[in-house]
Protein backbone atom coordinates (compact mmCIF):
# COMPACT_ATOMS: atom_id res chain seq x y z
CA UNK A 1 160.32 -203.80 43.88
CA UNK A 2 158.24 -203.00 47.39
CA UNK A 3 157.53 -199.65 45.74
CA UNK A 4 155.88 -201.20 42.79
CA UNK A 5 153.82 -203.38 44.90
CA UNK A 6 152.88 -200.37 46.81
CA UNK A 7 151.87 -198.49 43.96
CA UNK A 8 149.86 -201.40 42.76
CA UNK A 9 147.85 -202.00 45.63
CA UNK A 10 147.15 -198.10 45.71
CA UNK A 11 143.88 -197.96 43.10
CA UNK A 12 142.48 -201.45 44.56
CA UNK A 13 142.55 -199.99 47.77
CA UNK A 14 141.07 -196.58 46.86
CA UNK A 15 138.35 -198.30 44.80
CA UNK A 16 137.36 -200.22 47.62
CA UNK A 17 137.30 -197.37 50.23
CA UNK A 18 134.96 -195.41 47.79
CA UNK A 19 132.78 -198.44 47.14
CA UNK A 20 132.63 -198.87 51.08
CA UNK A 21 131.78 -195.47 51.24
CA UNK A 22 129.02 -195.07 48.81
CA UNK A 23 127.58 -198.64 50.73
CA UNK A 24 127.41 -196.97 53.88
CA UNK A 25 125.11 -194.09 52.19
CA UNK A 26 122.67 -196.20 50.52
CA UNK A 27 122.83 -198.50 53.45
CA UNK A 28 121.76 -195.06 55.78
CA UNK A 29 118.93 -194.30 52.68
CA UNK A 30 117.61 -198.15 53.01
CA UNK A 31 117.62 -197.73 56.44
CA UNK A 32 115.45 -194.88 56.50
CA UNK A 33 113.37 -195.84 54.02
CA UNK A 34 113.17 -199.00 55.94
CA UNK A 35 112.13 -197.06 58.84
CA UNK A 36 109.86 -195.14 57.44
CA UNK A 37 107.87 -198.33 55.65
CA UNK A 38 107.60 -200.11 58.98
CA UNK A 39 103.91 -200.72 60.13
CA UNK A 40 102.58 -199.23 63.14
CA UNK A 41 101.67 -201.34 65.84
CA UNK A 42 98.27 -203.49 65.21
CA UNK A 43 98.31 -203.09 61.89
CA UNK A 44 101.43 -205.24 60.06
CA UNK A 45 100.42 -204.53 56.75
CA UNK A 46 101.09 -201.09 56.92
CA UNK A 47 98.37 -199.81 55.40
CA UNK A 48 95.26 -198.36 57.34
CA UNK A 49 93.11 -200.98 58.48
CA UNK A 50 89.42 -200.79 57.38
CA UNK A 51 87.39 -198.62 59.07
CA UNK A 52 90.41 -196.15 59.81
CA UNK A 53 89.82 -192.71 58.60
CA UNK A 54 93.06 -191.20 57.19
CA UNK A 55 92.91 -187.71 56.72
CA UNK A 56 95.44 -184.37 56.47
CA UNK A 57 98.65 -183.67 55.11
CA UNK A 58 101.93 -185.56 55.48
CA UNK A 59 103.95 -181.70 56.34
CA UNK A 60 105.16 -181.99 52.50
CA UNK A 61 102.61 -180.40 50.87
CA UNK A 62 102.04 -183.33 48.52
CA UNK A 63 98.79 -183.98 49.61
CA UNK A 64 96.00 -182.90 46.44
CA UNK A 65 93.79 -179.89 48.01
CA UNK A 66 91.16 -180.28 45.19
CA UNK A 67 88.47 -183.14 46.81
CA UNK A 68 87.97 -184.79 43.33
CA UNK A 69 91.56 -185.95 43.22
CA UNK A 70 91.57 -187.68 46.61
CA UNK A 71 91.12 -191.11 47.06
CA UNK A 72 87.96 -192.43 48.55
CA UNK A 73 87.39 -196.01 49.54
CA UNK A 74 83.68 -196.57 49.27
CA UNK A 75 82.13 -199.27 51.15
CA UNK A 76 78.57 -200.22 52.24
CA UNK A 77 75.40 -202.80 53.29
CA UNK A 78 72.06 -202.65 52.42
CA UNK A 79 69.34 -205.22 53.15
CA UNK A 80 66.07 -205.57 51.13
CA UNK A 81 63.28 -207.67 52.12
CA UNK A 82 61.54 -208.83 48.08
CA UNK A 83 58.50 -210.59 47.33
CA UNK A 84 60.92 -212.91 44.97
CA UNK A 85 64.63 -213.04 46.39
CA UNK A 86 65.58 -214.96 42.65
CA UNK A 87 63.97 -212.33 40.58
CA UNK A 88 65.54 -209.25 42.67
CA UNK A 89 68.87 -211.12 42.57
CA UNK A 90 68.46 -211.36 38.65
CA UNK A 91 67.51 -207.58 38.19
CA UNK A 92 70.54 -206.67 40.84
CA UNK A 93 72.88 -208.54 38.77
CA UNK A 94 71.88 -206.98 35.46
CA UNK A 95 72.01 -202.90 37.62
CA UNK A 96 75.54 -203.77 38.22
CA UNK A 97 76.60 -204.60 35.36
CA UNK A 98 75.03 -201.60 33.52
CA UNK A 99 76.83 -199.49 35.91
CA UNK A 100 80.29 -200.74 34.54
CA UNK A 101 81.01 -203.46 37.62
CA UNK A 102 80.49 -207.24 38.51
CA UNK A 103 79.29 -209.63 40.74
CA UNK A 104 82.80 -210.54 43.34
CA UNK A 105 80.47 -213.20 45.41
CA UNK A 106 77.00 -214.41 45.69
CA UNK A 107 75.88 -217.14 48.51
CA UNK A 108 71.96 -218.86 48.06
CA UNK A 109 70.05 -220.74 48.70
CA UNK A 110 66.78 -222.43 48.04
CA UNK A 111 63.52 -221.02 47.32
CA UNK A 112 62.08 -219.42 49.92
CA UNK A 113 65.65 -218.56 51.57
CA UNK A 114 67.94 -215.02 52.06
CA UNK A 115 70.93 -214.47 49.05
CA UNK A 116 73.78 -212.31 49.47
CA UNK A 117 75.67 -210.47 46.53
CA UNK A 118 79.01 -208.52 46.70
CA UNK A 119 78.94 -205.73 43.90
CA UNK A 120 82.00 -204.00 42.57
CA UNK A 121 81.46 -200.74 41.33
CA UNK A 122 83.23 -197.62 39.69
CA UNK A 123 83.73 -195.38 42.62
CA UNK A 124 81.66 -193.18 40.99
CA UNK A 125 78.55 -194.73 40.50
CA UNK A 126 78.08 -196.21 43.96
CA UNK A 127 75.06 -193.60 44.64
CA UNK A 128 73.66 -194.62 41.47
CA UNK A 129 73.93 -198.14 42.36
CA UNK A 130 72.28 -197.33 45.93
CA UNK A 131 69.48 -195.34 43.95
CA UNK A 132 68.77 -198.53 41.85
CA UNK A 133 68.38 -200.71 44.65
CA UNK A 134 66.56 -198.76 46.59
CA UNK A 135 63.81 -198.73 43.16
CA UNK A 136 63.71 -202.77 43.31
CA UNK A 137 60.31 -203.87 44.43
CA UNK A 138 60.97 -204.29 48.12
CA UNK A 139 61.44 -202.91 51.28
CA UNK A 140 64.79 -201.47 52.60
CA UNK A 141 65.38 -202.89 56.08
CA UNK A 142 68.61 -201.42 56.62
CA UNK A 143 71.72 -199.96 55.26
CA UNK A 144 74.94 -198.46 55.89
CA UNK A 145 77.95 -196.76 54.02
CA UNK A 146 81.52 -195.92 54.57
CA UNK A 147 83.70 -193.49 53.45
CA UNK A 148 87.84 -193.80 54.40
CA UNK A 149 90.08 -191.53 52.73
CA UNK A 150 93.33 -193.20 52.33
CA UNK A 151 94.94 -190.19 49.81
CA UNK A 152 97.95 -189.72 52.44
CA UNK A 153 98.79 -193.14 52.78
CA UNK A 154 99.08 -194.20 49.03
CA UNK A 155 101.23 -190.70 48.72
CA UNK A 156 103.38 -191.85 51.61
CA UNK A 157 103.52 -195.08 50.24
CA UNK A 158 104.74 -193.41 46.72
CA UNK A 159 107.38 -191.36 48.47
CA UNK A 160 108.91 -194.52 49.80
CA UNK A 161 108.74 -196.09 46.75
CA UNK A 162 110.47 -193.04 45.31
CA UNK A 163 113.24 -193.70 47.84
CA UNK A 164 113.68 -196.98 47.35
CA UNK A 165 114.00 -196.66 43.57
CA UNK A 166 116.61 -194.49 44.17
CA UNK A 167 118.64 -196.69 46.30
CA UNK A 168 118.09 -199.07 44.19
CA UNK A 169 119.99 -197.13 41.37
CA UNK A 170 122.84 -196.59 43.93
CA UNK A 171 123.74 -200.59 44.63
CA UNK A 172 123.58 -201.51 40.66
CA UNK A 173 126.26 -198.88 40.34
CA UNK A 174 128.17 -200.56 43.13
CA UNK A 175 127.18 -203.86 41.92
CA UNK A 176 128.98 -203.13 38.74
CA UNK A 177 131.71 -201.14 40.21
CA UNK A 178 132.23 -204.06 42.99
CA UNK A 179 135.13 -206.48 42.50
CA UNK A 180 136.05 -208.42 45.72
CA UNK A 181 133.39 -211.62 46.57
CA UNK A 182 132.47 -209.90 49.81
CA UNK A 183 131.71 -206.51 48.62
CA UNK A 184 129.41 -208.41 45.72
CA UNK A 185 127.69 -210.73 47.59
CA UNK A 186 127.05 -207.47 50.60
CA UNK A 187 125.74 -205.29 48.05
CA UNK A 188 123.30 -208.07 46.48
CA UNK A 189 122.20 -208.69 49.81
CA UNK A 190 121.29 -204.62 50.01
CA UNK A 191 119.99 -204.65 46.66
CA UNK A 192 117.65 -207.92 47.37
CA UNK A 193 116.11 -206.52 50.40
CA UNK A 194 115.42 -203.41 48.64
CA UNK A 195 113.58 -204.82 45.69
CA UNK A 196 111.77 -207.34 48.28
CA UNK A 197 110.51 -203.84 49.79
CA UNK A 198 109.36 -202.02 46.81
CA UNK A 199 107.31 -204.86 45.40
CA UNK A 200 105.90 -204.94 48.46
CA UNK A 201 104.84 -201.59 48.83
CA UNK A 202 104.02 -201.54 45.24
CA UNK A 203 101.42 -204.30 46.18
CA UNK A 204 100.36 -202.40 49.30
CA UNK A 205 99.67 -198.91 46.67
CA UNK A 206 98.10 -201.73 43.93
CA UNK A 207 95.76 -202.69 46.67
CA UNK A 208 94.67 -199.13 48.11
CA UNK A 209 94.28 -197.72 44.89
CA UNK A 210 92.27 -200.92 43.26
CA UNK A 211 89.75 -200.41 46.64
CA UNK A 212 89.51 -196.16 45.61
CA UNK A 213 88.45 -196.94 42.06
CA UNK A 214 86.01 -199.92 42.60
CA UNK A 215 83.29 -199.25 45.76
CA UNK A 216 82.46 -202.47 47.46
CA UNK A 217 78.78 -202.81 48.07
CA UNK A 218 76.85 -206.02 50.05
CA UNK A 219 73.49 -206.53 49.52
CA UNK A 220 71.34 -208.76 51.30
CA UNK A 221 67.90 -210.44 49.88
CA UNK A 222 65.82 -211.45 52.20
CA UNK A 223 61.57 -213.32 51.48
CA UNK A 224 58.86 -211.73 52.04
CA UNK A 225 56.46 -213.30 54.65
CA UNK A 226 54.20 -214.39 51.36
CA UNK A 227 57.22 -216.12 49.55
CA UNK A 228 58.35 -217.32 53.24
CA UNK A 229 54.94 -218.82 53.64
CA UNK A 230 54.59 -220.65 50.33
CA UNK A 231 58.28 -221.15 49.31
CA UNK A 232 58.96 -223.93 50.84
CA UNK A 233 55.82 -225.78 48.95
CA UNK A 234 56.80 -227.56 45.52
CA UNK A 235 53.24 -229.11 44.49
CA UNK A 236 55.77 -231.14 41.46
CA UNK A 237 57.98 -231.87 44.89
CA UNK A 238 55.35 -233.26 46.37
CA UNK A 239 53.33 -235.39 43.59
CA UNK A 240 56.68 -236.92 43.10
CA UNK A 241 57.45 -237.91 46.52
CA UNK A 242 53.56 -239.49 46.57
CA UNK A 243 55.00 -241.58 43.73
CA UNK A 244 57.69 -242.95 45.43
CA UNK A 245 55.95 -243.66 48.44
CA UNK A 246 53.61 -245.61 46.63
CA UNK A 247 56.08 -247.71 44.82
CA UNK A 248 57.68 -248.08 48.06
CA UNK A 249 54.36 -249.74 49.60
CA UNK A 250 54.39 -251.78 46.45
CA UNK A 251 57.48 -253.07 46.88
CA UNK A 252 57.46 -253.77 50.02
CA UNK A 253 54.24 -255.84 49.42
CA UNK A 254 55.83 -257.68 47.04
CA UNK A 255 58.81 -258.20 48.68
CA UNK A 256 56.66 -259.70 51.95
CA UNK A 257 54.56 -261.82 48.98
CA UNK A 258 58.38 -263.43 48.68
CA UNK A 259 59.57 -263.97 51.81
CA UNK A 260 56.19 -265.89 52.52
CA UNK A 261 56.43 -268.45 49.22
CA UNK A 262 59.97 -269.03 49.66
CA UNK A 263 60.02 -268.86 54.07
CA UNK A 264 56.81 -269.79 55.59
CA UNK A 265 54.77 -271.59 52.48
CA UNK A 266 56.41 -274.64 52.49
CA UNK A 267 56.92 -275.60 55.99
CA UNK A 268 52.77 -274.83 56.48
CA UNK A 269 51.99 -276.86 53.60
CA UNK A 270 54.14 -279.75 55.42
CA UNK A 271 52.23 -279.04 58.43
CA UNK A 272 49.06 -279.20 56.92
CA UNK A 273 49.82 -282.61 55.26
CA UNK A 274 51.42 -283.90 58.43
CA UNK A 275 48.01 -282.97 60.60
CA UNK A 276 45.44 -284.52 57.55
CA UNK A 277 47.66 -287.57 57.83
CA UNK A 278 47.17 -287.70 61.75
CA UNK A 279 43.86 -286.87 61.72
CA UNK A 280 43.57 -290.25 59.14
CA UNK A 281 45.14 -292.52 60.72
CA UNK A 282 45.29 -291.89 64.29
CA UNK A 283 41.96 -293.66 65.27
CA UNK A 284 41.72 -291.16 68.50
CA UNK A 285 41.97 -288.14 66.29
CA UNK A 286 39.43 -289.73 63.77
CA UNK A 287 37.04 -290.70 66.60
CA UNK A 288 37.60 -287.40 67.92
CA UNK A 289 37.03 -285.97 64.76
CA UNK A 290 33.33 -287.80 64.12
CA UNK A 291 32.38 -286.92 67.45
CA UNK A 292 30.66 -289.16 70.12
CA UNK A 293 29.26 -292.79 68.76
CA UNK A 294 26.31 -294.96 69.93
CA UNK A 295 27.23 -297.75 71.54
């Protein structure tokens, strides 16, 4: 009977040792993958912060050598001082859309006042859209443009992917293969953490490669000194308020017309009756009033 037990226990145990074994591979994989999807320092996002040029190979050889098939995030700010800041920001939002993009954010104000668009344009036609705005009627004050080439981070960030996928793969098969609680719930723990890292890198590549396609452009609208002069004067704006100033002196006429029936008009006309009544029959106030007598 022991040796039946023995011989029992034999495949349970040997299953287990080769589902500990493959664990401890994809555990190494994860862990390197891990490793190598950790941010740097100063930047937790782990991609390259704006402004940070990323350029050359990753030693693999996967980066593209042909120039068209790298990726280019295009960003820049122009300011343009119009004679009408509502008119330019009409004829800017019309160039943008012919160009294929849209309007992300707009801030203005009233007439006479600075507006600020955010364009989103095919990568592509972000000269074209500099070219157009450069034709409005209006001055160019300033501008700038930026170029960051992010081509070796979204291929490192598709080589982890890659990696992750693949480890992936390896804890279903032990996830199916498993059969004691701990092994299950230690490889769904693994397999968790890696799908919490690929759809996070997969956002991180999302977000790269949606800022290559679409260029981000700012422009500012600023008045004129004629529209600066005269936009703050609304002659409408200012009959009205003439209006309401004089219905305002009306009624507060009319309201001082009632205060003085209702407050002061009766106690003067008691006064007044009060003092005739003296005057009457007081016979120093009449004397007084008839002046001096003969005697």
């Amino acid at each position: 009977m022991p040796t039946h037990d023995r011989r029992t226990a034999r495949p349970h145990t040997t299953r287990s040792l080769a589902i500990l074994l493959v664990l401890v591979v994809a555990l190494a994989a994860a862990a390197c993958s891990a490793a190598g999807s950790a941010p740097q320092a100063g930047n937790p996002g782990g991609a390259p912060a704006p402004g940070d040029e990323v350029s050359g190979g990753n030693g693999n050889g996967d980066q593209p050598a042909n120039l068209a098939d790298r990726m280019i995030i295009k960003t820049g700010e122009i300011t343009v001082e119009v004679p009408n800041v509502a008119a330019a920001m009409g004829r800017v939002r019309a160039l943008v859309l012919e160009l294929g993009g849209y309007v992300g954010d707009s801030q203005s104000g009233t007439v006479g006042e600075s507006a600020t668009l955010t364009l989103r344009i095919p990568a592509d036609q972000f000269e074209e859209a500099l070219a157009r705005i450069h034709a409005l009627d209006g001055d160019v004050l300033s501008e700038a443009t930026r170029d960051q080439d992010v081509t070796s981070a979204v291929v490192d960030l598709e080589a982890r992917l890659q990696n992750l996928r693949a480890s992936e793969v390896q804890y279903r098969a032990l996830l199916a293969q498993a059969v004691k609680i701990e092994d299950i719930l230690a490889v769904q723990t693994r397999l968790d953490d890696v799908r919490g890292q690929i759809e996070q890198l997969q956002a991180q590549d999302k977000e790269l490669t949606g800022l290559a396609d679409l260029a981000t452009l700012t422009v500012s609208l600023v008045p004129g000194a004629v529209q600066q002069a005269t936009g703050n004067w609304d002659p409408g704006k200012t009959v009205t308020d003439a209006y309401a100033a004089l219905v305002g002196v009306g009624q507060g006429v009319a309201n001082g017309a009632i205060w003085f029936a209702i407050v002061w008009l009766p106690p003067l006309v008691v006064l007044a009756i009060f003092v005739l009544l003296a005057m009457r029959f007081v016979p120093g106030l009449r004397h007084r009033r008839g002046g001096p007598t003969d005697d």
